[in-house]
Protein backbone atom coordinates (compact mmCIF):
# COMPACT_ATOMS: atom_id res chain seq x y z
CA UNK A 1 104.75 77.53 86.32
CA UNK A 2 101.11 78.71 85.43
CA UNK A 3 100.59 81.10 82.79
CA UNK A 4 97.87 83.81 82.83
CA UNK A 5 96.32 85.79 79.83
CA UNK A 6 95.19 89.38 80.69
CA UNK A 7 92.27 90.72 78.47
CA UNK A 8 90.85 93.67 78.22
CA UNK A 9 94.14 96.03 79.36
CA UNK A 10 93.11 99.85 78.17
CA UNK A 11 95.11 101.68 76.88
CA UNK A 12 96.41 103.96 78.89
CA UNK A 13 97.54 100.92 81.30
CA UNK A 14 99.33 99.59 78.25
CA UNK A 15 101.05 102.55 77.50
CA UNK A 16 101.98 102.98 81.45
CA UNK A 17 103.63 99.44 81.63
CA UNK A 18 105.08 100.12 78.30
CA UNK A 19 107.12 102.97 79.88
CA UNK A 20 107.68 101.22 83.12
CA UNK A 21 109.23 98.01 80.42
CA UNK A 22 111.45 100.52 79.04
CA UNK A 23 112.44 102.13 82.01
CA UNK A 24 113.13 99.02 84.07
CA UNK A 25 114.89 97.61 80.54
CA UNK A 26 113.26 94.53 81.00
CA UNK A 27 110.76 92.70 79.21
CA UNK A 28 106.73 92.99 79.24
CA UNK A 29 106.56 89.49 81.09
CA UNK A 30 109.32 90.19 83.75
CA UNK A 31 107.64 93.96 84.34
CA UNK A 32 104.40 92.29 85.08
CA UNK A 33 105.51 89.90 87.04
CA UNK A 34 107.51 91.68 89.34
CA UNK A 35 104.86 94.61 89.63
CA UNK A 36 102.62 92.00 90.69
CA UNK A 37 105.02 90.51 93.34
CA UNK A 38 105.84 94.28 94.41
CA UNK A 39 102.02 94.87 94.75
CA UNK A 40 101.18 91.96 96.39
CA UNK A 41 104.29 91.17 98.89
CA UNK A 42 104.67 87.73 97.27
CA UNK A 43 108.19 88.21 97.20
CA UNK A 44 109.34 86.73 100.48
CA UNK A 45 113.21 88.62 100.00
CA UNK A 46 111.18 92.33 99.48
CA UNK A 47 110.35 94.68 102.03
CA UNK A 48 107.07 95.99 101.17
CA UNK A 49 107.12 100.02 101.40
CA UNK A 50 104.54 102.24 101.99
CA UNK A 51 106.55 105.39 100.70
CA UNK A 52 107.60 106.78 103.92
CA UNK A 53 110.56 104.14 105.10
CA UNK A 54 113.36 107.28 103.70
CA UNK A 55 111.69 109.81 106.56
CA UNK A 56 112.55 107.29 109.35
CA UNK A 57 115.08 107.31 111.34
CA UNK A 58 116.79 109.90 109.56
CA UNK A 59 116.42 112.80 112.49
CA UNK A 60 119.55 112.89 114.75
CA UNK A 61 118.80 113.83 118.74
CA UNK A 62 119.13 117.22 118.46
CA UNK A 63 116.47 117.52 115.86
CA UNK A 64 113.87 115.47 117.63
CA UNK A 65 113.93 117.43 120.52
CA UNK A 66 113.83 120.40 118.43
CA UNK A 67 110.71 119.21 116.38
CA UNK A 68 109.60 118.38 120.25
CA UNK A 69 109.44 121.86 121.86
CA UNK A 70 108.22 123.10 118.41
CA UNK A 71 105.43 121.04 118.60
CA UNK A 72 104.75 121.14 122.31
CA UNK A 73 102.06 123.62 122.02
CA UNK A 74 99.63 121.30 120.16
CA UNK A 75 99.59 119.29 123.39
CA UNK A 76 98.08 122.27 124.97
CA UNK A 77 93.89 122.57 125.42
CA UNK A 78 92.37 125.65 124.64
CA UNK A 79 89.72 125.84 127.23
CA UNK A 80 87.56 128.75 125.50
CA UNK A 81 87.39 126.18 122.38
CA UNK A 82 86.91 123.01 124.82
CA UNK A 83 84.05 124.49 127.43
C-alpha cells in the first residue's frame, strides 16, 4: 500500500472532512480514502452518481404521458418569433 501526505489542507477543508469523519463515524484515513474512491470511480463495486439516479425511472405510465401532453406545446414553432 502507498501512503500519501497532504500539505497545505485550509482550514475550512479540515473542518469539512472533520464533520464528514464524524458523520460517517469513521476515521480521518478511511474518510479520505473513500471520498477519494467516491470522487474518482476507483471503486470498481460503486456506481458513480451524478445526483439525479432517484428521479429515474420513478414515473409510472400514466404520468409520462401526462408530463407528455403537458409539454407538447414546447414542440410547437412560433412562426412570428421564427420569420
Amino acid at each position: 500500500m502507498k501512503a500519501l501526505t497532504v500539505r497545505n489542507v485550509n482550514p475550512s477543508l479540515a473542518r469539512a472532512l472533520e464533520r464528514e469523519t464524524a458523520r460517517r463515524g469513521t476515521s480521518l484515513n478511511q474518510t479520505v480514502l473513500d471520498l477519494l474512491q467516491q470522487a474518482l470511480g476507483a471503486d470498481p463495486g460503486a456506481l458513480r452518481s451524478n445526483g439525479l439516479r432517484g428521479f429515474s425511472g420513478t414515473w409510472s405510465d400514466e404520468e409520462r404521458v401526462e408530463f407528455e401532453a403537458a409539454t407538447a406545446s414546447f414542440e410547437q414553432i412560433d412562426k412570428e418569433l421564427w420569420p
